[in-house]
Protein backbone atom coordinates (compact mmCIF):
# COMPACT_ATOMS: atom_id res chain seq x y z
CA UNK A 1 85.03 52.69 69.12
CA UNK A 2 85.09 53.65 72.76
CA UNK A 3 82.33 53.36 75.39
CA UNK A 4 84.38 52.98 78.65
CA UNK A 5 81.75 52.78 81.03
CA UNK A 6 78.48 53.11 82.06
CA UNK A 7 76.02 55.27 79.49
CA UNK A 8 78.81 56.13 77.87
CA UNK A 9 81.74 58.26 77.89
CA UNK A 10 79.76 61.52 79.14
CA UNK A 11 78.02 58.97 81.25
CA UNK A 12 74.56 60.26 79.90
CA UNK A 13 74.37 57.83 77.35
CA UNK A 14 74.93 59.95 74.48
CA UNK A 15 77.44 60.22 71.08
CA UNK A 16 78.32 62.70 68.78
CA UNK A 17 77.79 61.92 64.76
CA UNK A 18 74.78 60.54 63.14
CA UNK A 19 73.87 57.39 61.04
CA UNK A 20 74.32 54.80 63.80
CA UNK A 21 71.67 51.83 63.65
CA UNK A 22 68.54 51.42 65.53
CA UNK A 23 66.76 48.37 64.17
CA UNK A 24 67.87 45.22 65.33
CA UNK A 25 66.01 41.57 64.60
CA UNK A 26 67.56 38.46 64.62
CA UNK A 27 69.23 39.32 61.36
CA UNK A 28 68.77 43.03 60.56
CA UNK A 29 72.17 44.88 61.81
CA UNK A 30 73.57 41.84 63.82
CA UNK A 31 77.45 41.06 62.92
CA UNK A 32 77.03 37.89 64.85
CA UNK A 33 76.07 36.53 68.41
CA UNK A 34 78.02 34.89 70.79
CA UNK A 35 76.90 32.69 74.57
CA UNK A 36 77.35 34.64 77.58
CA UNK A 37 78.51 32.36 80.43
CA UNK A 38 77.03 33.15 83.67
CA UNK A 39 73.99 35.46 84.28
CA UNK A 40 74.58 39.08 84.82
CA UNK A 41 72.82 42.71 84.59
CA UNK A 42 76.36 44.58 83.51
CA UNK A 43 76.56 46.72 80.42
CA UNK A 44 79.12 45.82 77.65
CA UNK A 45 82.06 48.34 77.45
CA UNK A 46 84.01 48.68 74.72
CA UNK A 47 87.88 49.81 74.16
CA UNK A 48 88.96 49.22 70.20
CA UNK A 49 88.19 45.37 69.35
CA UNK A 50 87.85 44.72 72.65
CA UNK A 51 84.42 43.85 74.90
CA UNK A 52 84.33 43.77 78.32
CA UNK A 53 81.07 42.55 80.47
CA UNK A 54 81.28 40.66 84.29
CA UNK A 55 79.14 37.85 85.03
CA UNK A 56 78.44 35.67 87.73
CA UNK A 57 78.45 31.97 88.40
CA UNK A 58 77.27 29.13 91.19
CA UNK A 59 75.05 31.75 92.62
CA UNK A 60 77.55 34.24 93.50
CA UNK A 61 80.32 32.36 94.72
CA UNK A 62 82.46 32.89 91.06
CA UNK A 63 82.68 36.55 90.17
CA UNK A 64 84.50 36.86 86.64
CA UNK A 65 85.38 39.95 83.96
CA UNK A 66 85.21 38.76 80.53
CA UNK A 67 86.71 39.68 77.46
CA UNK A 68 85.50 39.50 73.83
CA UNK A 69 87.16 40.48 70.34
CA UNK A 70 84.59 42.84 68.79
CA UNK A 71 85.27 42.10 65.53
CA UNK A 72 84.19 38.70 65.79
CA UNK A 73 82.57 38.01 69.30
CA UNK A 74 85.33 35.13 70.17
CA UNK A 75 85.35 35.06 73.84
CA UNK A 76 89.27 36.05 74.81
CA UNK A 77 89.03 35.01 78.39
CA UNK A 78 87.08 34.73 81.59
CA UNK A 79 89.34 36.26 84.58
CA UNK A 80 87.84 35.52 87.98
CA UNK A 81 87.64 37.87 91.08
CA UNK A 82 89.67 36.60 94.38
CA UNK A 83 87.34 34.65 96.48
CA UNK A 84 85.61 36.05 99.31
CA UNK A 85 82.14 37.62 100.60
CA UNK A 86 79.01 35.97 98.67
CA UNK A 87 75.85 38.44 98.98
CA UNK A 88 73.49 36.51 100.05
CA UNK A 89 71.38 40.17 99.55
CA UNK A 90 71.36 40.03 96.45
CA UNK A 91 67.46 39.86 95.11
CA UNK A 92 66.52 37.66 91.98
CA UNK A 93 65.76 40.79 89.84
CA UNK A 94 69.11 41.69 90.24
CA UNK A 95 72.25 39.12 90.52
CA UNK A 96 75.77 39.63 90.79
CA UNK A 97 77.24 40.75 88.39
CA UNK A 98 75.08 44.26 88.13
CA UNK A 99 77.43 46.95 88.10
CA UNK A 100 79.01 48.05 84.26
CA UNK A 101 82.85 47.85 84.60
CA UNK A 102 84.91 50.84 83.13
CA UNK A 103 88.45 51.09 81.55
CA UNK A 104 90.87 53.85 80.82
CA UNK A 105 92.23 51.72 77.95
CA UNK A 106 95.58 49.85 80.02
CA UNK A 107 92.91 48.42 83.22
CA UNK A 108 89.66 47.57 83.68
CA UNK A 109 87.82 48.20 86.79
CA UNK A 110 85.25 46.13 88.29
CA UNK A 111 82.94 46.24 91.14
CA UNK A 112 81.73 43.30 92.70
CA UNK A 113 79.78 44.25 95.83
CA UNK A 114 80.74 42.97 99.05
CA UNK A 115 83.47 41.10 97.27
CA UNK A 116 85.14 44.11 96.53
CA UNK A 117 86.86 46.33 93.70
CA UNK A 118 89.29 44.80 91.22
CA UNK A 119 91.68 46.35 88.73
CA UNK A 120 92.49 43.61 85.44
CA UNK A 121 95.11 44.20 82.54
CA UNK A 122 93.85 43.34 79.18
CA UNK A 123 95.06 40.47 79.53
CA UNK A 124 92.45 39.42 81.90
CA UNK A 125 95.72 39.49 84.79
CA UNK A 126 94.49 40.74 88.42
CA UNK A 127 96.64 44.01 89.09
CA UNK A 128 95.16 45.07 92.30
CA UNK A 129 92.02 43.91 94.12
CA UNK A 130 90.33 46.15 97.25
CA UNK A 131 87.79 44.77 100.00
CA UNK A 132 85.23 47.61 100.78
CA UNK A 133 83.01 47.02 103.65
CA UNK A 134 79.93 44.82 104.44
CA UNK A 135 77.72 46.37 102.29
CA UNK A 136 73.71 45.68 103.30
CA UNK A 137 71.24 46.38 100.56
CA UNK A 138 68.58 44.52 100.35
CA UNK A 139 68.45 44.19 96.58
CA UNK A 140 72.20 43.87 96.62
CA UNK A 141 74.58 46.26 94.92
CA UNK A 142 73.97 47.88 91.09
CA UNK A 143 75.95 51.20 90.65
CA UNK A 144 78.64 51.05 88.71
CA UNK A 145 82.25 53.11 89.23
CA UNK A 146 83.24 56.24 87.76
CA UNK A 147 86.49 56.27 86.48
CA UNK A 148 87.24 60.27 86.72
CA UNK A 149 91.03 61.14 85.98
CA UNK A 150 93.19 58.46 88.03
CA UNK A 151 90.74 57.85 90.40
CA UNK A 152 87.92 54.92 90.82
CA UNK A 153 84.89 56.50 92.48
CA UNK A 154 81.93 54.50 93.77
CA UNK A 155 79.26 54.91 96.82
CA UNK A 156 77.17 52.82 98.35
CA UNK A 157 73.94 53.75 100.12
CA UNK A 158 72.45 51.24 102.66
CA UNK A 159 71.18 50.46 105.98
CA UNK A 160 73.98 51.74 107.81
CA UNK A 161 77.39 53.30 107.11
CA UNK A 162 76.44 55.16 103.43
CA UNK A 163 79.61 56.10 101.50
CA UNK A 164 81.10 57.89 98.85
CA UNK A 165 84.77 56.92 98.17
CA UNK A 166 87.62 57.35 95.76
CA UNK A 167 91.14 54.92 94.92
CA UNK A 168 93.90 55.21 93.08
CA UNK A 169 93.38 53.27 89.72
CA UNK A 170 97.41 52.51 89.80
CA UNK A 171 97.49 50.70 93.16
CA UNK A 172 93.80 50.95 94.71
CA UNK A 173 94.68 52.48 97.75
CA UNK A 174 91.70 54.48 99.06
CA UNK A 175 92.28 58.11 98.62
CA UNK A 176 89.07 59.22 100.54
CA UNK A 177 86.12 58.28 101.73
CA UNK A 178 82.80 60.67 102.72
CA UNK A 179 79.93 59.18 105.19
CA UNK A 180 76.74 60.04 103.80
CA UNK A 181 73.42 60.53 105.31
CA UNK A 182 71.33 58.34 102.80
CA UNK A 183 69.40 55.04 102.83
CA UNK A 184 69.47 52.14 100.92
CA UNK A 185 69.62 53.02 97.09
CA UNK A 186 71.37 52.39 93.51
CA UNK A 187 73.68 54.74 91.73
CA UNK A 188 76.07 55.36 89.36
CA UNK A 189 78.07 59.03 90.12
CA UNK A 190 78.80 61.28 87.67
CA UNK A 191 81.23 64.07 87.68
CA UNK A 192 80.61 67.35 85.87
CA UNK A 193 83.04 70.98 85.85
CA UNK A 194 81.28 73.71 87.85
CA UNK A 195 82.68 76.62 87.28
CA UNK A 196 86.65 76.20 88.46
CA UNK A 197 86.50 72.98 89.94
CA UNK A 198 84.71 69.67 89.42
CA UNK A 199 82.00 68.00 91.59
CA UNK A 200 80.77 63.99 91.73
CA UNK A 201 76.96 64.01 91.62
CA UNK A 202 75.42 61.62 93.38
């Protein structure tokens, strides 16, 4: 009933219970099937009957969140990102829309690359949207956010300027931000409870 972001709610891509299906054909354990707009490497999340996936149209240029009813698959809407930065990066095997968006039930959060981090309603109604930096990967960007209490935490390794930052899901204000020694890579951080305190791994 809930899968809020990437892998999962423990982010490791794991449930509790037994019995769920793993057989799939065309037929065999599918409810129904629905077109997907766009093009886009995102994983579906899921809050209740609701679906949430990005994609990505005319190359780039239109960066949207959509929104399906899981009972049924009806597509709900399509809400775009503001306009801005196209990554021109961004390498055939990869696209767009790559990185899985992830919801604490009231927003959605979605990270677009260079075009930035955006915070939807359900309603598909921009609350807040945040310009990062130029961002220079040559692959283009993939790792998706961890939402981790009320904060949105991403990074970003690359050619120059690697990061590791954190904003307010409420407003997106930027809380912190870490330079990090790395090169270009992918990621998706996790955060885990060592002993009294908790820790992002990266």
């Amino acid at each position: 009933k809930y899968w809020p972001r990437w892998r999962g709610p423990s982010g490791q891509g794991l449930v509790t219970g037994s019995g769920y299906p793993d057989t799939w054909t065309s037929t065999q354990n599918v409810l129904w099937k629905t077109a997907v707009p766009g093009s886009g490497n995102s994983s579906p999340i899921v809050w209740g009957d609701r679906i949430f996936l990005t994609t990505a149209r005319e190359n780039g240029r239109r960066l949207s969140l959509l929104a399906y009813r899981r009972s049924d698959g009806k597509l709900l809407w399509e809400s775009a990102a503001p306009q801005g930065v196209v990554d021109t990066g961004s390498d055939h095997k990869n696209g767009h829309a790559s990185a899985t968006p992830a919801t604490d039930g009231t927003r959605v959060y979605a990270l677009f690359g260079p075009r930035g981090l955006v915070a939807f309603d359900f309603d598909g109604k921009v609350i807040w949207h945040r310009y990062l930096w130029p961002i220079e990967a040559y692959h283009g960007t993939a790792g998706s956010p961890l939402l981790f209490g009320n904060r949105i935490i991403l990074y970003q390794d690359q050619y120059s300027d690697s990061f590791i930052a954190a904003f307010d899901t409420r407003t997106g204000q930027q809380l912190w931000r870490t330079r990090r020694d790395a090169n270009v890579g992918w990621g998706t951080p996790i955060a885990i409870r060592a002993g009294d305190h908790d820790e992002i791994i990266v």
